[in-house]
PDB file of N, CA and C in Angstrom:
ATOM      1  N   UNK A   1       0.829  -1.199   0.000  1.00  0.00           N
ATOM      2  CA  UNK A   1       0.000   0.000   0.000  1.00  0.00           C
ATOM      3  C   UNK A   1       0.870   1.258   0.000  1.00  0.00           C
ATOM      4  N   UNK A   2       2.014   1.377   0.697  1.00  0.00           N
ATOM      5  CA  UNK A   2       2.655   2.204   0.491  1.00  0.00           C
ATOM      6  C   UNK A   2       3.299   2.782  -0.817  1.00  0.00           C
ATOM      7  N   UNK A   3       3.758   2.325  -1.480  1.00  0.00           N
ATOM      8  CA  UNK A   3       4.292   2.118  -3.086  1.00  0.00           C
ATOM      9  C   UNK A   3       3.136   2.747  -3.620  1.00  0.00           C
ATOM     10  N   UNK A   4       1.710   2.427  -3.277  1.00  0.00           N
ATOM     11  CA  UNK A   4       0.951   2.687  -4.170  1.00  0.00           C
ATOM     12  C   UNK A   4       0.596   4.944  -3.648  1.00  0.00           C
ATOM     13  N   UNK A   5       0.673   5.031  -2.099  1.00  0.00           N
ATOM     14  CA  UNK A   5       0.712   6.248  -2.074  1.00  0.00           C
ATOM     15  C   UNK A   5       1.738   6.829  -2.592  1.00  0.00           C
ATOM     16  N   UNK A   6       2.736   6.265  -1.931  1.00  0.00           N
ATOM     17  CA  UNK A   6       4.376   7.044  -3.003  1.00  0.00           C
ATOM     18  C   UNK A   6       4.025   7.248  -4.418  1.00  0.00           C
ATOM     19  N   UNK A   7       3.486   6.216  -5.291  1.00  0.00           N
ATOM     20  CA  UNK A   7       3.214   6.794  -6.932  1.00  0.00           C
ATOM     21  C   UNK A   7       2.777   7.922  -6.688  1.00  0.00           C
ATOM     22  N   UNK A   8       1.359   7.791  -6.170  1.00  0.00           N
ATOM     23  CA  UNK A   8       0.822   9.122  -6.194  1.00  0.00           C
ATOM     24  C   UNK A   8       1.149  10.231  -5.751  1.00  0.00           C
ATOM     25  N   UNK A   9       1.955  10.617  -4.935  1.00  0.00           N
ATOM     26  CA  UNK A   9       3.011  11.602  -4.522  1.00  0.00           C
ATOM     27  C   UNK A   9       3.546  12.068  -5.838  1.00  0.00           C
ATOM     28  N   UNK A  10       4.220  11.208  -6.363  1.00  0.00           N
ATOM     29  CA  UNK A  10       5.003  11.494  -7.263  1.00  0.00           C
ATOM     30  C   UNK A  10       4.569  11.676  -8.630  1.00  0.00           C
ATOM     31  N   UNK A  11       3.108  11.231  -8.939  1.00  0.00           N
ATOM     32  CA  UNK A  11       2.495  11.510 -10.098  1.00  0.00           C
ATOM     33  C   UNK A  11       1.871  13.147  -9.878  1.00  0.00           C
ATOM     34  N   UNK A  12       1.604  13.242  -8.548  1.00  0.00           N
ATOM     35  CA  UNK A  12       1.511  14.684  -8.060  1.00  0.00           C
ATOM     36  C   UNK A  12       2.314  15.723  -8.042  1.00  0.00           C
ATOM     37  N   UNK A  13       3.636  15.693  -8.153  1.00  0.00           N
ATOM     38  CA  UNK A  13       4.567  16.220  -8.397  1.00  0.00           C
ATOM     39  C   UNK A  13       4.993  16.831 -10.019  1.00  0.00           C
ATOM     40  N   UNK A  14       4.525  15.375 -10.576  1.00  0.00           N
ATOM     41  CA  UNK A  14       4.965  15.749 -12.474  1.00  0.00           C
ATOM     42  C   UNK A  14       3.466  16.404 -12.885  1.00  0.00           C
ATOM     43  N   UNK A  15       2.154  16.364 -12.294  1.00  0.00           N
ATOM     44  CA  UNK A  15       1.098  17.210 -12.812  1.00  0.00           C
ATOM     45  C   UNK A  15       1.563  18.162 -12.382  1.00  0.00           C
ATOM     46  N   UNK A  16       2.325  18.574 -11.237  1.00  0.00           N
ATOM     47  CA  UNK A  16       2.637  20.245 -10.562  1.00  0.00           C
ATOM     48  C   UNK A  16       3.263  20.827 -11.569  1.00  0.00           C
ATOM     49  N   UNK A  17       3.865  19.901 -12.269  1.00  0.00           N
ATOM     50  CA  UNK A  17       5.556  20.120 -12.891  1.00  0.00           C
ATOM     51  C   UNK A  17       5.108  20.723 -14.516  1.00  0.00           C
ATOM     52  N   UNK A  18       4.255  20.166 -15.058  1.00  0.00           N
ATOM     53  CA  UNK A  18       3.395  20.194 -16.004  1.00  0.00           C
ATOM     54  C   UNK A  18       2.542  21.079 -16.596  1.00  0.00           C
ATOM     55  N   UNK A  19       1.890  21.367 -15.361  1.00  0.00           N
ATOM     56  CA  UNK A  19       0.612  22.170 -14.892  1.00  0.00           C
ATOM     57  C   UNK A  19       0.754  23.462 -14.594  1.00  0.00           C
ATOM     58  N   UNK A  20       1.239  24.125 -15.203  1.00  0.00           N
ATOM     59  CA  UNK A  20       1.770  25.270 -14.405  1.00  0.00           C
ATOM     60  C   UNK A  20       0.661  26.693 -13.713  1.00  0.00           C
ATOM     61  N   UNK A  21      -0.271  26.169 -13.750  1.00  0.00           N
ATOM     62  CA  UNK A  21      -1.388  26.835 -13.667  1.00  0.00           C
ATOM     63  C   UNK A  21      -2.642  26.351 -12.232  1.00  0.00           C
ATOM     64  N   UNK A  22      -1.726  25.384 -12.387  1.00  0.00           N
ATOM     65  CA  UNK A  22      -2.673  24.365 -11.013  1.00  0.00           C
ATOM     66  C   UNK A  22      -2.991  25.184  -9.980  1.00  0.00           C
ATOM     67  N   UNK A  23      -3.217  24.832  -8.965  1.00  0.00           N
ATOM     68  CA  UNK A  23      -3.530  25.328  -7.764  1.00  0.00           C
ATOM     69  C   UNK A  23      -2.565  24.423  -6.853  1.00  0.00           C
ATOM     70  N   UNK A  24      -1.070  24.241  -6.570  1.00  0.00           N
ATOM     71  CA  UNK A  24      -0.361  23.738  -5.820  1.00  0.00           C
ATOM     72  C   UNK A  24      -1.383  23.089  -4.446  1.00  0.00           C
ATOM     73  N   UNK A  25      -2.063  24.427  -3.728  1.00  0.00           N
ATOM     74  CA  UNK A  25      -2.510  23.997  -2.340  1.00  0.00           C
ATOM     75  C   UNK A  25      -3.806  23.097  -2.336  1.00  0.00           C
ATOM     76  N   UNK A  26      -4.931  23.417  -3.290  1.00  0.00           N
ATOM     77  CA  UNK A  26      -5.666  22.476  -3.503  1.00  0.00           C
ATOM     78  C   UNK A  26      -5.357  20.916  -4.293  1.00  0.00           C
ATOM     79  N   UNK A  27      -4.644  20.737  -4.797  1.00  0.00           N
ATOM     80  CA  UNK A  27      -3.796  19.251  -5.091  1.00  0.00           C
ATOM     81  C   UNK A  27      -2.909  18.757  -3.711  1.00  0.00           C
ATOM     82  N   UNK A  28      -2.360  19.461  -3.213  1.00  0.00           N
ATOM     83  CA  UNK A  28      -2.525  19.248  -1.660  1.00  0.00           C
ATOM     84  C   UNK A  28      -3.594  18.743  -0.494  1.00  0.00           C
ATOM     85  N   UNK A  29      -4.288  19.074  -0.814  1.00  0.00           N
ATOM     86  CA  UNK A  29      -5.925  19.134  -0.100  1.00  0.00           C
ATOM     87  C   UNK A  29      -6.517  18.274  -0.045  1.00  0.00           C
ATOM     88  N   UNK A  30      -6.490  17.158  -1.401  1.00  0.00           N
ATOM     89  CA  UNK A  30      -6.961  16.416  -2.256  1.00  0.00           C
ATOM     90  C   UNK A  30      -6.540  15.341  -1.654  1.00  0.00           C
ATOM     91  N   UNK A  31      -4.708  15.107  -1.707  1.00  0.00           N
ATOM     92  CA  UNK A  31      -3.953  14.001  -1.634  1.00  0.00           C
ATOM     93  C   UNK A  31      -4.445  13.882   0.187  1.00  0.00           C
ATOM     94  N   UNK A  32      -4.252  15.019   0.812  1.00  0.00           N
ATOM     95  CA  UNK A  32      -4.301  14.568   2.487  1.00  0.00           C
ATOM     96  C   UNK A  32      -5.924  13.935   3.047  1.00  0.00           C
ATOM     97  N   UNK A  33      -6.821  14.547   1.663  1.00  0.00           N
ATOM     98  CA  UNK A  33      -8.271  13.822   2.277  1.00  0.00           C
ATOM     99  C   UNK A  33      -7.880  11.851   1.897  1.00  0.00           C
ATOM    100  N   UNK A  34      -7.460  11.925   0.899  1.00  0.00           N
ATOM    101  CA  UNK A  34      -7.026  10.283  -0.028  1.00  0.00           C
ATOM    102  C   UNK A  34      -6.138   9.690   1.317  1.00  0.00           C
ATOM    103  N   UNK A  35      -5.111  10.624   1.723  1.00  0.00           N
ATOM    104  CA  UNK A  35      -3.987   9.948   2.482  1.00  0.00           C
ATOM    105  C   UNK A  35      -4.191   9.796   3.441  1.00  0.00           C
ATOM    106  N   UNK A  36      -3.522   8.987   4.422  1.00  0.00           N
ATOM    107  CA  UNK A  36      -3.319   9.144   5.952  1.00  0.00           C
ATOM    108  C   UNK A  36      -2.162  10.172   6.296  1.00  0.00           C
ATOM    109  N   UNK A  37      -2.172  10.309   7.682  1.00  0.00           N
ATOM    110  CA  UNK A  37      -1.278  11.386   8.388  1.00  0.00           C
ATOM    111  C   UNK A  37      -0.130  11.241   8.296  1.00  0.00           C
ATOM    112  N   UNK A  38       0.750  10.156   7.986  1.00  0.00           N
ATOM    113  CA  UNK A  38       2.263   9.915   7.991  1.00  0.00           C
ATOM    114  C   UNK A  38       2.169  10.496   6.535  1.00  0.00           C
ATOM    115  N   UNK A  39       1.679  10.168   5.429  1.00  0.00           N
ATOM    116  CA  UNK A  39       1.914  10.737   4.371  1.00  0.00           C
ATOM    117  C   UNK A  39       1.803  12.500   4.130  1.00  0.00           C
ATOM    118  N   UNK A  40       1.165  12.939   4.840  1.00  0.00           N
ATOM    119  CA  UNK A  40       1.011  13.915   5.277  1.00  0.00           C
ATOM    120  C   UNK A  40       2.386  15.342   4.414  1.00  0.00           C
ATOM    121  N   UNK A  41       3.416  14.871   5.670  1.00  0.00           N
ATOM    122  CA  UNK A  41       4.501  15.385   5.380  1.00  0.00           C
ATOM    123  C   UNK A  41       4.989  15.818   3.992  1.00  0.00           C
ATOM    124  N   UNK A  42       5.135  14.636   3.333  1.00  0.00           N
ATOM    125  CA  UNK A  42       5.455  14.047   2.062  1.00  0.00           C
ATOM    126  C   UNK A  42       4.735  14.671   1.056  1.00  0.00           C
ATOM    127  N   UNK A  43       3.213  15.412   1.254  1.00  0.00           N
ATOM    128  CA  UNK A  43       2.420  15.751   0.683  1.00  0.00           C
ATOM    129  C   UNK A  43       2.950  17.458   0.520  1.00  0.00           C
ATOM    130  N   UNK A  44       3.398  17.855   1.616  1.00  0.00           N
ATOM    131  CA  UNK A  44       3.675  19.319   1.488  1.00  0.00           C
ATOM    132  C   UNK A  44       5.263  19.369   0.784  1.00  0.00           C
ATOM    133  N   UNK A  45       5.758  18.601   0.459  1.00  0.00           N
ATOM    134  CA  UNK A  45       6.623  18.586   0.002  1.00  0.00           C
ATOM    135  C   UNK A  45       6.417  18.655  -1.660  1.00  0.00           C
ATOM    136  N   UNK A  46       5.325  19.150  -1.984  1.00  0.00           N
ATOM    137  CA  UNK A  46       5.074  19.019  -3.386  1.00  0.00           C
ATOM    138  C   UNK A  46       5.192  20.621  -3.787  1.00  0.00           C
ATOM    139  N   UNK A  47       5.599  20.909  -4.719  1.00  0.00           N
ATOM    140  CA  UNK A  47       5.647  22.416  -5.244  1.00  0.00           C
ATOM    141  C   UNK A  47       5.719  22.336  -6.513  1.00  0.00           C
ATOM    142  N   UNK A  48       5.171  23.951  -6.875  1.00  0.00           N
ATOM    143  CA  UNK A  48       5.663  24.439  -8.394  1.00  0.00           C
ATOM    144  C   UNK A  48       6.665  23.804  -9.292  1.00  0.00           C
ATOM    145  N   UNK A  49       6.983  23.840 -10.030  1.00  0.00           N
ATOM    146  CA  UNK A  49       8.420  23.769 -11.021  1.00  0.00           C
ATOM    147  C   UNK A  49       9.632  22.940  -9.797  1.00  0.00           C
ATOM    148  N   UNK A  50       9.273  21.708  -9.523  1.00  0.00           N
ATOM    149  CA  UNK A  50      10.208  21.051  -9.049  1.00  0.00           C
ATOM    150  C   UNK A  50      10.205  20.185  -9.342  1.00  0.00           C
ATOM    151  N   UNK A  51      11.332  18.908 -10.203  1.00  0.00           N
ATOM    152  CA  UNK A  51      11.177  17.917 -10.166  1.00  0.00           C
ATOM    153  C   UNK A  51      11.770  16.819  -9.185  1.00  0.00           C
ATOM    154  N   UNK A  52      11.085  15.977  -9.623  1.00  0.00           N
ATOM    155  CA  UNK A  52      11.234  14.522  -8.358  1.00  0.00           C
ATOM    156  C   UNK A  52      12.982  14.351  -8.239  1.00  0.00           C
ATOM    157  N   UNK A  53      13.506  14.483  -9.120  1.00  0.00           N
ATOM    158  CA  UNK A  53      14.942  14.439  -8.871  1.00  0.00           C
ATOM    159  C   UNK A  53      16.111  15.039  -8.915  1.00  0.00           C
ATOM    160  N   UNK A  54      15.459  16.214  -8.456  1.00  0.00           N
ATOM    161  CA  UNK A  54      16.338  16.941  -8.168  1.00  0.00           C
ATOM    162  C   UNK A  54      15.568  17.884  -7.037  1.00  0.00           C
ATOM    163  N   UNK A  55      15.615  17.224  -6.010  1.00  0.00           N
ATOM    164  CA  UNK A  55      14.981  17.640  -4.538  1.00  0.00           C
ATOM    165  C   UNK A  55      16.063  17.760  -3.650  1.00  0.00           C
ATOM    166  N   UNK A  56      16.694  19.047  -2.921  1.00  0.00           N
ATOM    167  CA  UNK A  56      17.242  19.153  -2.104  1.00  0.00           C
ATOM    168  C   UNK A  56      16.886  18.956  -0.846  1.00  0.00           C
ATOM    169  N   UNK A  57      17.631  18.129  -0.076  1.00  0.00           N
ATOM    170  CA  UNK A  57      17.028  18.415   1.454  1.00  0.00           C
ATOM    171  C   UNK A  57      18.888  18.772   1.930  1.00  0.00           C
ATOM    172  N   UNK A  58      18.476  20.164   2.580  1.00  0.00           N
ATOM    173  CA  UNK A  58      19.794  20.545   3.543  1.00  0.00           C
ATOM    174  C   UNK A  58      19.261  20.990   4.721  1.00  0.00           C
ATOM    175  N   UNK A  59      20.298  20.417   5.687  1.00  0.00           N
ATOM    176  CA  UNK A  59      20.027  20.605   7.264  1.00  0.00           C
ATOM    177  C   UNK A  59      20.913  21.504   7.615  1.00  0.00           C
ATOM    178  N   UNK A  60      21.645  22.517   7.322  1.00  0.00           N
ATOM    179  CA  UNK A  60      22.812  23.452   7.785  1.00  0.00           C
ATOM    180  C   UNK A  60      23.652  23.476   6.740  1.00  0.00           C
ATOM    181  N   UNK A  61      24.327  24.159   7.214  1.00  0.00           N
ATOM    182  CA  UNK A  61      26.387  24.134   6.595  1.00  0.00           C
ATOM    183  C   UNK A  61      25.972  25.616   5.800  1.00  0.00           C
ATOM    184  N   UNK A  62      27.438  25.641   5.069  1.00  0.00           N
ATOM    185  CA  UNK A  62      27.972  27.428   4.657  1.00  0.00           C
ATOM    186  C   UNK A  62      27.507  27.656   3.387  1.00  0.00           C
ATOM    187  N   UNK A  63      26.343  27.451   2.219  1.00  0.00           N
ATOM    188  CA  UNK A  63      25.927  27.368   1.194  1.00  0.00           C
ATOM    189  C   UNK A  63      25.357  27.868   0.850  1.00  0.00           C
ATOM    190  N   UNK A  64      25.004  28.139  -0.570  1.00  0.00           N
ATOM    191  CA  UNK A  64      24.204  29.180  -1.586  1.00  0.00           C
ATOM    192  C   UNK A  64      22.927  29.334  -1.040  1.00  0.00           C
ATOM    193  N   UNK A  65      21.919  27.376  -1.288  1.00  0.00           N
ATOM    194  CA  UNK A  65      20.979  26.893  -1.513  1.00  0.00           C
ATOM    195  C   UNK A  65      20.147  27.030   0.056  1.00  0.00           C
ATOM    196  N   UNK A  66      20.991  27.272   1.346  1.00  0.00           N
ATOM    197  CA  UNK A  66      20.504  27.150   2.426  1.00  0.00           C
ATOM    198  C   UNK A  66      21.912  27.663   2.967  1.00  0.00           C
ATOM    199  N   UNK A  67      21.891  28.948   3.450  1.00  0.00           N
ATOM    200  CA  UNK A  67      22.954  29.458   4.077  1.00  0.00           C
ATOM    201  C   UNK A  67      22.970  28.807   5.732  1.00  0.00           C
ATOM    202  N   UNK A  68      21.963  28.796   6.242  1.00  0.00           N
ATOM    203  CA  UNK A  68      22.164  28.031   7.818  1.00  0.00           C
ATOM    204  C   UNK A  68      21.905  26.913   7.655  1.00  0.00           C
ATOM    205  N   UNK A  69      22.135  25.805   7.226  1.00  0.00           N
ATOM    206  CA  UNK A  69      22.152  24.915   6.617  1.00  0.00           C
ATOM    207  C   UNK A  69      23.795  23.613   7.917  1.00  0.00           C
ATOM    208  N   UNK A  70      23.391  22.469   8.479  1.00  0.00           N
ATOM    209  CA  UNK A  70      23.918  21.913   8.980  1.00  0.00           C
ATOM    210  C   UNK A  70      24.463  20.446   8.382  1.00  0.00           C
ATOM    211  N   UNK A  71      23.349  20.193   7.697  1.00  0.00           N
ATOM    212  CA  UNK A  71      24.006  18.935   7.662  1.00  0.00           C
ATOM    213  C   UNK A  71      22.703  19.004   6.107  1.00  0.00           C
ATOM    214  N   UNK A  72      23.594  17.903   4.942  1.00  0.00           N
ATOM    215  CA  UNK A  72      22.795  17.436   3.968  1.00  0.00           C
ATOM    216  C   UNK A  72      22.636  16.083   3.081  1.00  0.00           C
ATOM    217  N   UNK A  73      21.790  16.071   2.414  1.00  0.00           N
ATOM    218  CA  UNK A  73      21.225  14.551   1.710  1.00  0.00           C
ATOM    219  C   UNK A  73      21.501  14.558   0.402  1.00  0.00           C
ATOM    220  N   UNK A  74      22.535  13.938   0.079  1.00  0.00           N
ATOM    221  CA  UNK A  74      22.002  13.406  -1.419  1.00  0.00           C
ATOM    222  C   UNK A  74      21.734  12.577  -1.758  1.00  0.00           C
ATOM    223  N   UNK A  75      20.574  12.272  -2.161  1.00  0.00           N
ATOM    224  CA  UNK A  75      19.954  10.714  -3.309  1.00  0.00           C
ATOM    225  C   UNK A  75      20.053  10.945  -4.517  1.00  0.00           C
ATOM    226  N   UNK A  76      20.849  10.230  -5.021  1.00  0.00           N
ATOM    227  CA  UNK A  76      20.655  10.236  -6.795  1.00  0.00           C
ATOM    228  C   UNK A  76      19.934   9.028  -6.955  1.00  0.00           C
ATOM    229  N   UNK A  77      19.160   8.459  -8.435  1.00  0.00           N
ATOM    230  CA  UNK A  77      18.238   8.065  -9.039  1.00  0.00           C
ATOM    231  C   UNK A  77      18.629   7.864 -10.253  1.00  0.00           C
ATOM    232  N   UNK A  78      19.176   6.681 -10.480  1.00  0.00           N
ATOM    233  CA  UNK A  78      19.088   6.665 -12.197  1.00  0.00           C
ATOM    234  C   UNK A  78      17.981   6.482 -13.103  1.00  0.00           C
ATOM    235  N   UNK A  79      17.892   7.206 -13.734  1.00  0.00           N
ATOM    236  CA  UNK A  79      16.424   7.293 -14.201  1.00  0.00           C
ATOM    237  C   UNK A  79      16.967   6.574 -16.177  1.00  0.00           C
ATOM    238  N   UNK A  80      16.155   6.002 -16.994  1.00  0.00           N
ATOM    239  CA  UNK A  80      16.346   5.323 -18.003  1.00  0.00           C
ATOM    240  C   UNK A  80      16.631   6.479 -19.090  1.00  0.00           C
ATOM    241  N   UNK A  81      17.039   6.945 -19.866  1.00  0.00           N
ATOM    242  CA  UNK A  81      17.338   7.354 -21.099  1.00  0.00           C
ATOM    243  C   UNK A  81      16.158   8.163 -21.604  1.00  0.00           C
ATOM    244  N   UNK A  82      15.160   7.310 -21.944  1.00  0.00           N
ATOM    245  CA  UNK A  82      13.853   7.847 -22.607  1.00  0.00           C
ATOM    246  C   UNK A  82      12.851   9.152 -21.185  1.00  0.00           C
ATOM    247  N   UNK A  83      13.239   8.273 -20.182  1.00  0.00           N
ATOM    248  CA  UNK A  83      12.730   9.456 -19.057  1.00  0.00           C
ATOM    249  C   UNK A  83      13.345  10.218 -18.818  1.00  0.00           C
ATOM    250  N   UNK A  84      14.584  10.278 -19.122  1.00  0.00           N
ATOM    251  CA  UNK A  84      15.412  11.959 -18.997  1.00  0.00           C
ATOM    252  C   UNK A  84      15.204  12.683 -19.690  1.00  0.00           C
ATOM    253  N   UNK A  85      15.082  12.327 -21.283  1.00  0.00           N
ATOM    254  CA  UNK A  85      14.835  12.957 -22.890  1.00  0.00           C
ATOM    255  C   UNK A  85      13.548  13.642 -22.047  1.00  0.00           C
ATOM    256  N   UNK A  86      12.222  12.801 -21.883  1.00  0.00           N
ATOM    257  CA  UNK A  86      11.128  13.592 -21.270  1.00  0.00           C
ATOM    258  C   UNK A  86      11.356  14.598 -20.468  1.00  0.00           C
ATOM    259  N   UNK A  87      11.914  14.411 -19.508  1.00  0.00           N
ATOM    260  CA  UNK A  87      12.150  15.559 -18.767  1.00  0.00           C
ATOM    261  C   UNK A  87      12.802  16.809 -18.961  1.00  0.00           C
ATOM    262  N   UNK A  88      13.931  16.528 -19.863  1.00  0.00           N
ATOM    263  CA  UNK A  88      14.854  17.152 -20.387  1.00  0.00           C
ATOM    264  C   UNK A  88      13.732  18.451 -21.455  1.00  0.00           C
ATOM    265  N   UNK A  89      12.661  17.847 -22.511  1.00  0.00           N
ATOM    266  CA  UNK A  89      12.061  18.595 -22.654  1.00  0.00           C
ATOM    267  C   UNK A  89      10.714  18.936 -22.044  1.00  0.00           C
ATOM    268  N   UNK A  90      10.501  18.706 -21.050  1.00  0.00           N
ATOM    269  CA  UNK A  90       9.861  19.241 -20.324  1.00  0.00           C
ATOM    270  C   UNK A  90      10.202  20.920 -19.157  1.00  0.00           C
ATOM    271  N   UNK A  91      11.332  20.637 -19.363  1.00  0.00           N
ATOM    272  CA  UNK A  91      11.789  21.793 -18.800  1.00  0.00           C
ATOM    273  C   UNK A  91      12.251  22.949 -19.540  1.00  0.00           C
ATOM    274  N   UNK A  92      12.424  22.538 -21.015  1.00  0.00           N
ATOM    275  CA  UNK A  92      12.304  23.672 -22.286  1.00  0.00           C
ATOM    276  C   UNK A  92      11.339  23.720 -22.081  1.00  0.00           C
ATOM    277  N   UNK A  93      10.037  23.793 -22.370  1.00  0.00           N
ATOM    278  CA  UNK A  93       9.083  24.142 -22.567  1.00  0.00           C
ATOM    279  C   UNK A  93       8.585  24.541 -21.512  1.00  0.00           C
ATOM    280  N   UNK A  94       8.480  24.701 -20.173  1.00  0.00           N
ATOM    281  CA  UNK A  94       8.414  24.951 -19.007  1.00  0.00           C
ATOM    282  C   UNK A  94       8.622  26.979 -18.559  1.00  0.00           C
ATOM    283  N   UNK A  95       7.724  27.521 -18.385  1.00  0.00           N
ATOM    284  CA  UNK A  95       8.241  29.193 -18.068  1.00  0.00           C
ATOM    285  C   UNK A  95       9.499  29.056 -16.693  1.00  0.00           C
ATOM    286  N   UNK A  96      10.227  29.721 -16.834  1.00  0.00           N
ATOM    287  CA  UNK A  96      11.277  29.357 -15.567  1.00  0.00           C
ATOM    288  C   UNK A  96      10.642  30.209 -14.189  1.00  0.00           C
ATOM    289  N   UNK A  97      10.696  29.772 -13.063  1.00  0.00           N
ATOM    290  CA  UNK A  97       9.702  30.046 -11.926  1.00  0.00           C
ATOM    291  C   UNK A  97      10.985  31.056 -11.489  1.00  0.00           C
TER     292      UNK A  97
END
């Protein structure tokens, strides 16, 4: 069951990504009536012009992206060839936020 909320997280993310016109907080709204409370979190983590892989999380340290910034995460994701091409033009075509 989990896998199956995670898709949807993440199919929520590429309509954000897509959509540029959406209503971010009501697609929010939506997923937390569908979801339970642990997913919750995960849900506000959805925004505008962001894609799934390339999500920063920084906890501190001396940096551009988060100047008080302590400590940070990287996950990389290899994603297949044909889904980068997608993405790749998806973000040409995309107004820059």
């Amino acid at each position: 069951m989990e896998e199956k909320y995670l898709y949807m997280i993440r199919k929520a993310q590429e309509f954000m990504n897509e959509n540029h016109f959406a209503d971010v907080s009501r697609v929010q709204c939506l997923l937390r009536k569908m979801m339970s409370k642990e997913y919750h979190g995960l849900i506000d983590q959805i925004k505008e012009c962001q894609d799934p892989y390339a999500i920063f999380n920084i906890h501190g340290g001396n940096n551009l992206i988060a100047p008080s910034a302590s400590q940070a995460e990287q996950k990389l994701v290899e994603k297949p060839a044909d889904e980068i091409k997608k993405i790749r033009d998806n973000q040409e075509r995309r107004p820059r936020c």
